[in-house]
Protein backbone atom coordinates (compact mmCIF):
# COMPACT_ATOMS: atom_id res chain seq x y z
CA UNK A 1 74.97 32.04 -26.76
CA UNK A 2 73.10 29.03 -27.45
CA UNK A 3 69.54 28.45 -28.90
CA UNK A 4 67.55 25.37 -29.73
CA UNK A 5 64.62 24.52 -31.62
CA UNK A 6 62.14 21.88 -31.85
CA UNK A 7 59.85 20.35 -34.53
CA UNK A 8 56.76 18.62 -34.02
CA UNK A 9 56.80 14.81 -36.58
CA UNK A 10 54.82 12.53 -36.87
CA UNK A 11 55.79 9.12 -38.22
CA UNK A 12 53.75 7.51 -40.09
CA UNK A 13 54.05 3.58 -39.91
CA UNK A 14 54.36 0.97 -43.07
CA UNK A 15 51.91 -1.20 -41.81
CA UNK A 16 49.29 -1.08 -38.58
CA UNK A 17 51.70 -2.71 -35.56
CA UNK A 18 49.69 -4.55 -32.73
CA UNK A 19 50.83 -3.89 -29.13
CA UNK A 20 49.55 -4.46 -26.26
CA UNK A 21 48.48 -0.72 -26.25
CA UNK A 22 46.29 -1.69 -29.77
CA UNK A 23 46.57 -1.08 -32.87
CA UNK A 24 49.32 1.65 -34.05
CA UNK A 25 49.10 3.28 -37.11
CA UNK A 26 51.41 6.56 -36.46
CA UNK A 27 53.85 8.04 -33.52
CA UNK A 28 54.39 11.48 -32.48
CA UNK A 29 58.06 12.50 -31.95
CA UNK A 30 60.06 15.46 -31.42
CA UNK A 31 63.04 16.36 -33.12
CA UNK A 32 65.20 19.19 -31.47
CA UNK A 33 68.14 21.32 -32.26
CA UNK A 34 71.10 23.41 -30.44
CA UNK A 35 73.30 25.28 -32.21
CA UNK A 36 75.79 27.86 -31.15
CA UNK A 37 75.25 31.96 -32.64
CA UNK A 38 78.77 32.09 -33.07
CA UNK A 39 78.59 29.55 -35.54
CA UNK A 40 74.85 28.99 -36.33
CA UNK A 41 75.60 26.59 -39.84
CA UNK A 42 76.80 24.08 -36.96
CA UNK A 43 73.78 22.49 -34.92
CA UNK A 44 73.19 19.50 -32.60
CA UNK A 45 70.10 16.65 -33.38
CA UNK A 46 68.12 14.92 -30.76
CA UNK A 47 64.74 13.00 -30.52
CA UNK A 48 62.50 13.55 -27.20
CA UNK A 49 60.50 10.70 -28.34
CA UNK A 50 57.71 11.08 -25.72
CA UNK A 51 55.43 7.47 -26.28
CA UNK A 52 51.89 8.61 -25.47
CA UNK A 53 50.15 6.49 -23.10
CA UNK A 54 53.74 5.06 -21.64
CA UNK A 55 55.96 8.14 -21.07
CA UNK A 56 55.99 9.12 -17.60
CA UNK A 57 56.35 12.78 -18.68
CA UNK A 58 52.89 11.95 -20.75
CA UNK A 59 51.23 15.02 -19.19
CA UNK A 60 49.16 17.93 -20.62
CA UNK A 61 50.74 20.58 -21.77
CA UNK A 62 53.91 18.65 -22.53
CA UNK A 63 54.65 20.73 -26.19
CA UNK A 64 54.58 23.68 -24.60
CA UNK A 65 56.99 22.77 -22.02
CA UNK A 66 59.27 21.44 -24.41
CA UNK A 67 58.59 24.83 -26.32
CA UNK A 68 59.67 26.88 -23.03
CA UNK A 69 63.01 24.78 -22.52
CA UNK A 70 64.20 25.53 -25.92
CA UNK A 71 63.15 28.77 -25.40
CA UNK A 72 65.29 29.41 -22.22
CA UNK A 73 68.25 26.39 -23.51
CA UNK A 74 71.27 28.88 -21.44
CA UNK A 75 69.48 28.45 -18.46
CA UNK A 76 69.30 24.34 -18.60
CA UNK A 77 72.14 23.45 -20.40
CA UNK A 78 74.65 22.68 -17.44
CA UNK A 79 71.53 21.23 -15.13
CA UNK A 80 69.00 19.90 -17.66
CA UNK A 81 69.72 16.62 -16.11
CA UNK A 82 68.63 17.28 -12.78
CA UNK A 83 65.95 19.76 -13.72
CA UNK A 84 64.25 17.69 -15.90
CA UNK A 85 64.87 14.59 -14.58
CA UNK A 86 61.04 14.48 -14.39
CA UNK A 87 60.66 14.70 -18.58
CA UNK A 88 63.17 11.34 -19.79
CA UNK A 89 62.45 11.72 -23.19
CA UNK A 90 63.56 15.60 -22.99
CA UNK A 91 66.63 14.80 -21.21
CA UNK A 92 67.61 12.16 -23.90
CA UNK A 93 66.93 14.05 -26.53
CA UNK A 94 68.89 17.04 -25.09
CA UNK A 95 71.68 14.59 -24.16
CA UNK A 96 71.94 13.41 -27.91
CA UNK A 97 71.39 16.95 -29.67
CA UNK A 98 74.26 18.19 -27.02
CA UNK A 99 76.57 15.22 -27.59
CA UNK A 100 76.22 15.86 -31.71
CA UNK A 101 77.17 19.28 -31.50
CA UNK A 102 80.17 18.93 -29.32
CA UNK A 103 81.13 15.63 -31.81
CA UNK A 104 81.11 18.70 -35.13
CA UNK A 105 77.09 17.90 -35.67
CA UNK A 106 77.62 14.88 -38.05
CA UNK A 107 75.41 12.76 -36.17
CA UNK A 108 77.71 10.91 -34.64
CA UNK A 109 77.26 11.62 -31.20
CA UNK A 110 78.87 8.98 -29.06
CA UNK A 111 82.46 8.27 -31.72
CA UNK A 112 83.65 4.92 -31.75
CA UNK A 113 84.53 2.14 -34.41
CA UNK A 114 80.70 1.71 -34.30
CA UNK A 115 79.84 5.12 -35.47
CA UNK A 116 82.16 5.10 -38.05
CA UNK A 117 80.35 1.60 -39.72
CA UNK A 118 83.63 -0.62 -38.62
CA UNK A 119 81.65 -2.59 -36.15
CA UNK A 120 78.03 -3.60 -35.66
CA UNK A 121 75.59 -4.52 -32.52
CA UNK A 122 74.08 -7.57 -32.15
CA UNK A 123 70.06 -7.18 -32.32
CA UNK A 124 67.10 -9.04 -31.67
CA UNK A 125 64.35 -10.03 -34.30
CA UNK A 126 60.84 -8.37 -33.07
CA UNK A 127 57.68 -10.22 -34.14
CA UNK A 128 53.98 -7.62 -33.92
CA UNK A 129 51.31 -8.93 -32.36
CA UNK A 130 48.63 -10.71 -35.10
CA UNK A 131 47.15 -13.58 -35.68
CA UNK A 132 48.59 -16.86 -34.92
CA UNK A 133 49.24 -17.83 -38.39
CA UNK A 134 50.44 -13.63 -38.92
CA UNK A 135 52.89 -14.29 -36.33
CA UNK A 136 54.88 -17.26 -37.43
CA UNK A 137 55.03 -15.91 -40.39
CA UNK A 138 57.21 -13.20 -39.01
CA UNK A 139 59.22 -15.35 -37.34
CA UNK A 140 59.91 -17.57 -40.08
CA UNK A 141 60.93 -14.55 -41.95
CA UNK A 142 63.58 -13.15 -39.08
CA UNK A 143 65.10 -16.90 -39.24
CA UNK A 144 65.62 -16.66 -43.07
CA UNK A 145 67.44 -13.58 -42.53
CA UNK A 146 69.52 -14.34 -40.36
CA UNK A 147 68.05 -13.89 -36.67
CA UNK A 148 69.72 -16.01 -33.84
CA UNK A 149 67.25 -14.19 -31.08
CA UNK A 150 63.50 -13.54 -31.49
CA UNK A 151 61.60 -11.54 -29.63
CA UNK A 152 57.58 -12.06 -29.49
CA UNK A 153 55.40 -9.88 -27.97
CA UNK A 154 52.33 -11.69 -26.35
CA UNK A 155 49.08 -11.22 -24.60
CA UNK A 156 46.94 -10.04 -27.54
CA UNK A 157 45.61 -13.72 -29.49
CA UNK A 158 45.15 -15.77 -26.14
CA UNK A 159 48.00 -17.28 -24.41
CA UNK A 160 46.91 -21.15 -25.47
CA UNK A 161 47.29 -20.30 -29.23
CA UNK A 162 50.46 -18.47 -28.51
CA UNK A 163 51.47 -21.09 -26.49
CA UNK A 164 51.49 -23.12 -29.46
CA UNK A 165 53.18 -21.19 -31.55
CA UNK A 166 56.04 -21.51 -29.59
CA UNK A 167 55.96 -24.71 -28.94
CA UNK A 168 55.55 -25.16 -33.26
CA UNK A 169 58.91 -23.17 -33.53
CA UNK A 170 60.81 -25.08 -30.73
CA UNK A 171 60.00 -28.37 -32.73
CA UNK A 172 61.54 -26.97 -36.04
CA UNK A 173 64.22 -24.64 -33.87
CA UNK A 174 66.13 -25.57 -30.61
CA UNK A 175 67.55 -22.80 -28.35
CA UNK A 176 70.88 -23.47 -29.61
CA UNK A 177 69.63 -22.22 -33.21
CA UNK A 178 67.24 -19.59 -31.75
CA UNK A 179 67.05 -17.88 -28.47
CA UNK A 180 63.69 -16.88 -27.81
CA UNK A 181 62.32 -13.61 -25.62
CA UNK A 182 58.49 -12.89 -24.82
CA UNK A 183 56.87 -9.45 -24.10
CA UNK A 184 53.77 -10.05 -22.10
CA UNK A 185 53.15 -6.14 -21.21
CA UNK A 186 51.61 -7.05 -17.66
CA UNK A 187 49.57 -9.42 -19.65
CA UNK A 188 49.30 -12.37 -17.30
CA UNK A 189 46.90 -12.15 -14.29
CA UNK A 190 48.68 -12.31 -11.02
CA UNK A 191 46.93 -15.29 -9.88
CA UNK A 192 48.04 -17.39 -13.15
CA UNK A 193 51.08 -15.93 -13.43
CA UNK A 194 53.28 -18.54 -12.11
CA UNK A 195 51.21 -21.38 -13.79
CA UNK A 196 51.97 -19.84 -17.29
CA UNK A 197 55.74 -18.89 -16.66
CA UNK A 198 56.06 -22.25 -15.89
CA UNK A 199 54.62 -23.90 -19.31
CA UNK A 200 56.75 -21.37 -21.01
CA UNK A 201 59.87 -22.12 -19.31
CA UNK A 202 59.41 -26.15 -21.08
CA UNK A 203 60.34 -24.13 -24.20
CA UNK A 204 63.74 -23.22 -23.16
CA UNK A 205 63.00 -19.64 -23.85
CA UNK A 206 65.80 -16.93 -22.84
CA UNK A 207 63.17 -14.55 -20.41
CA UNK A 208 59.82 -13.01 -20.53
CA UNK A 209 59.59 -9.19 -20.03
CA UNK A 210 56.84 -7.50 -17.52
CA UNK A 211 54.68 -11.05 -16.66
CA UNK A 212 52.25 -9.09 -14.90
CA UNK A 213 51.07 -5.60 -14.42
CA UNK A 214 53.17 -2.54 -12.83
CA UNK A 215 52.86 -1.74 -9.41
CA UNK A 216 52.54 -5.14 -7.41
CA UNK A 217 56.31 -5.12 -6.49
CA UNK A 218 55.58 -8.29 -3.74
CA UNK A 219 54.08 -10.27 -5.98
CA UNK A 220 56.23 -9.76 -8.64
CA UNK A 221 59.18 -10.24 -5.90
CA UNK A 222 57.61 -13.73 -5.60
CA UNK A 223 57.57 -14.35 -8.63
CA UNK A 224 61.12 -13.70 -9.42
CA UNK A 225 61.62 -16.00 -6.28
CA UNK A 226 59.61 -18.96 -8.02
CA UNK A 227 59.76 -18.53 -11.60
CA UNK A 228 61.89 -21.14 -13.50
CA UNK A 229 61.72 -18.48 -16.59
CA UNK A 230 63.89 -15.59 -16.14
CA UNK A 231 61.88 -12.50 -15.33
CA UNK A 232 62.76 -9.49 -17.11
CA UNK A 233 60.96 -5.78 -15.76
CA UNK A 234 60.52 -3.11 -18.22
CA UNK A 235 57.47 -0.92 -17.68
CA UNK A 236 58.37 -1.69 -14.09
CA UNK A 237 60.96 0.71 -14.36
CA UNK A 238 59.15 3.80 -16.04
CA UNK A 239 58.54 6.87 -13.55
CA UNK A 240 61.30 6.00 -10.96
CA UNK A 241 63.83 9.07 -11.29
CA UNK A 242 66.12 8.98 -7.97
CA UNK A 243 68.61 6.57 -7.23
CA UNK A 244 67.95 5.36 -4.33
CA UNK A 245 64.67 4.79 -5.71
CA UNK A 246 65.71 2.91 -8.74
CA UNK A 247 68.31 0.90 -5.73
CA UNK A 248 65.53 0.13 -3.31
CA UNK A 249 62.90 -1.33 -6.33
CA UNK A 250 65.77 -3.38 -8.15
CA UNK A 251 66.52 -5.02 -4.34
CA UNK A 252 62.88 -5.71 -3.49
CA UNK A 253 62.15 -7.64 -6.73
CA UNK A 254 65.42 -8.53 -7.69
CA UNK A 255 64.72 -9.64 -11.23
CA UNK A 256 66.89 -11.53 -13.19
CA UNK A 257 66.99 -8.84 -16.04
CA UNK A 258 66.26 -5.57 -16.90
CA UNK A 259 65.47 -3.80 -19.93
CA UNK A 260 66.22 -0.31 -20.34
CA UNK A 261 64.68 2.81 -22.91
CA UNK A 262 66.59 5.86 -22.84
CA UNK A 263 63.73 7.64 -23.76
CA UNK A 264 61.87 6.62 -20.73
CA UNK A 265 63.52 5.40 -18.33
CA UNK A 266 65.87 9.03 -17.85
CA UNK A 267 68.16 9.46 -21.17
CA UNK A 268 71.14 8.24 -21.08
CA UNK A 269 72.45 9.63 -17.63
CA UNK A 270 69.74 7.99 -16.19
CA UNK A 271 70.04 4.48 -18.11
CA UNK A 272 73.38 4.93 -16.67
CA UNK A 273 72.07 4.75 -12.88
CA UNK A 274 70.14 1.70 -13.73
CA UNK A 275 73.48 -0.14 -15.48
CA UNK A 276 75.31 0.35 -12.27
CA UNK A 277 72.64 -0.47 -9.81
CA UNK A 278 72.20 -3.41 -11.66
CA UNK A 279 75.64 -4.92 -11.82
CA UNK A 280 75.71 -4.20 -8.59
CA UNK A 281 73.02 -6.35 -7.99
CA UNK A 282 74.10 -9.04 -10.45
CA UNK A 283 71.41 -8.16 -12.25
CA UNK A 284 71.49 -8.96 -16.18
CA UNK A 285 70.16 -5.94 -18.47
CA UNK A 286 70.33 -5.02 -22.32
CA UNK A 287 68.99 -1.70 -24.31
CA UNK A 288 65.47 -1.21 -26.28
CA UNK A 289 64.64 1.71 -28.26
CA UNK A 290 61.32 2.31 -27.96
CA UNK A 291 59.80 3.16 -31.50
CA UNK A 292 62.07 6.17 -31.88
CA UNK A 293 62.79 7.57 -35.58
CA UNK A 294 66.16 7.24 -37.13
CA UNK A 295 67.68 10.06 -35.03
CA UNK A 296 67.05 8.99 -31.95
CA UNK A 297 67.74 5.36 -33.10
CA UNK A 298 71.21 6.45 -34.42
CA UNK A 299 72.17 7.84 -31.03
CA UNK A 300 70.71 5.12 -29.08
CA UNK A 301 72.53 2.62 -30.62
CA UNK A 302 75.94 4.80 -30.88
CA UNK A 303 75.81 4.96 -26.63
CA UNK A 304 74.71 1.06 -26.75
CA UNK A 305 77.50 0.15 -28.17
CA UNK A 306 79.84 1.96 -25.81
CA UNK A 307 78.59 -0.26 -22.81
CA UNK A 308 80.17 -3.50 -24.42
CA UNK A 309 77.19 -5.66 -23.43
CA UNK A 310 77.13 -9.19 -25.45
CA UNK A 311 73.75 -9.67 -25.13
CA UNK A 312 71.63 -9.13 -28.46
CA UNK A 313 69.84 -5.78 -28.23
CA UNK A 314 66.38 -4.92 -28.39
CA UNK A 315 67.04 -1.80 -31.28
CA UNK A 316 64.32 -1.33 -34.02
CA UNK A 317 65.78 -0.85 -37.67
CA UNK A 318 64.12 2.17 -38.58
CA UNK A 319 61.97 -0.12 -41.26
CA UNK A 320 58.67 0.77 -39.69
CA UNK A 321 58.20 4.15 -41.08
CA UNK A 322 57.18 4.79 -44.32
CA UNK A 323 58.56 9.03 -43.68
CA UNK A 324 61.59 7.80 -41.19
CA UNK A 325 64.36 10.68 -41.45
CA UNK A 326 68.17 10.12 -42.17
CA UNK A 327 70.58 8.55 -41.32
CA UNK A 328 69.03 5.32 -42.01
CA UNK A 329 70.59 2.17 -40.76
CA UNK A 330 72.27 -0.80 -42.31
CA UNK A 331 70.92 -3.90 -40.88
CA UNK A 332 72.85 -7.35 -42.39
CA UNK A 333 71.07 -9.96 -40.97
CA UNK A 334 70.86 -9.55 -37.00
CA UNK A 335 73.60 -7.07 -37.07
CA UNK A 336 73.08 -3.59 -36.82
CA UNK A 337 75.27 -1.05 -38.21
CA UNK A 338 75.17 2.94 -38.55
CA UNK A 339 77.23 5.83 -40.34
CA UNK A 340 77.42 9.12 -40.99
CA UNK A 341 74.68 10.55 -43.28
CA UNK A 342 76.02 13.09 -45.81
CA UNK A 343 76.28 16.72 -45.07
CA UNK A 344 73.70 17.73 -47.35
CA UNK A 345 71.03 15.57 -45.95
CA UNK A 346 71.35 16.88 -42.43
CA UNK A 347 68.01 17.57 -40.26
């Protein structure tokens, strides 16, 4: 009989991160466990890393319905997919705690030559929102170690001043030394929208993720249409759960990208739906974590690596936690590697 567990953490980060969401100073996560009675020294890790304030399953209450699944684990574990298709980050952390305990509950719950440290993903650099000065200093600091793809998120200092920070790196980096992404969150009003995409797309930058707020699906299917800057949608994606859903919004906009969260856009079964709807669709797409702890990090990256995309990955590192949990990852320059953590340091 099986029986799972979960444990309320909160992560406390290094230094206050700027979003677009504010200021964040700490991150509630959920770390669960599944063993088997039959051989209870044997158990299962996953992460539902519910992101307050983004998480579609963001509802009241959410705890003790995480409380009442692990309570009554025999009765989801062969249709927690479909029955909580509604909760993502649940889902993906049952997906990884169930994948880890049929893979002998080493953390490695998606084998490959990646999960054994033989082979490494390709990652991008992220760069906080700050000051001006705050972020180039950041990126400076992702070129010296070794960064070939940058990734700013924007919208927070005023989009002149950011606009010429960009244009201060292009001068000193081309785009065959540094590919560069911007985050604008839904930033840009949808009246200016197209004005500013076009200024950025002078700077040869690789895409821009979420121009403009969720929810406007025509104009943002213009935009797509018109934009000579690849569009990317991210929190475009968050609370669409059926196929045919996910099919009919990918058609109407038809972006040139997508970026994907396991933890909320529908674990990893889900992800799944959007990977083949997409390349369907010709559509280009690549993985994010999204501020997970080591565990569900690990995992994340473990299934990333399985869908042999090229394209550099949007994975944190696990450095912005000052109380981050094993196994820690290795991160040589932009590439990202992860092992096994030793038995005795186990969650």
């Amino acid at each position: 009989m099986l029986h799972a567990s979960y444990t309320r953490y909160i992560l406390q980060f290094k230094a206050p991160s700027g979003t677009s969401r504010g200021i964040l100073t700490e991150r509630e996560t959920f770390f669960v466990k599944i063993f088997d009675d039959t051989n209870p020294a044997l158990s299962g890790a996953g992460e539902c890393a519910v992101f307050r304030g983004l998480s579609a399953d963001d509802i009241p209450g959410y705890e003790n319905f995480l409380a009442n699944v692990c309570l009554n684990i025999e009765e989801y574990k062969d249709n927690f997919r479909e029955k909580l298709k509604h909760f993502p980050s649940i889902v993906c952390g049952l997906e990884m705690a169930f994948a880890d305990l049929r893979n002998g509950g080493v953390r490695r719950p998606f084998p490959s030559v990646f999960s054994y440290g033989k082979d490494f993903i390709r990652i991008n650099g992220l760069i906080w929102m700050g000051t001006k000065e705050s972020m180039r200093q950041q990126i400076i600091e992702k070129i010296e170690e070794g960064f070939s793809c940058i990734k700013l998120k924007i919208g927070a200092i005023g989009f002149d001043e950011e606009l010429e920070l960009l244009k201060q790196i292009r001068k000193e980096f081309n785009q065959k030394t540094i590919e560069l992404r911007v985050d604008a969150n839904g930033a840009f009003a949808p009246e200016q929208a197209l004005a500013k995409l076009s200024e950025l797309a002078k700077l040869d930058l690789h895409s821009i993720e979420q121009p403009i707020r969720t929810g406007e699906h025509e104009i943002m299917a213009d935009l797509c249409r018109k934009s000579p800057l690849p569009i990317a949608l991210d929190e475009e994606l968050t609370g669409c759960f059926e196929k045919q859903e996910k099919l009919r919004l990918l058609q109407k906009i038809r972006p040139q990208y997508i970026v994907l969260k396991p933890s909320l856009h529908g674990g990893f079964c889900g992800t799944q739906e959007w990977i083949d709807i997409a390349q369907e669709l010709q559509i280009g797409w690549w993985i994010t974590s999204a501020l997970e702890s080591n565990t569900g990090l690990n995992a994340i990256a473990q299934w990333t690596y399985l869908q042999n995309n090229n394209l550099p990955q949007g994975l944190g590192t696990g450095r912005l936690y000052i109380n981050n949990v094993p196994p820690e990852p290795c991160l040589k320059g932009e590439k990202l590697y992860v092992g096994t953590i030793p038995e005795t340091q186990r969650q």
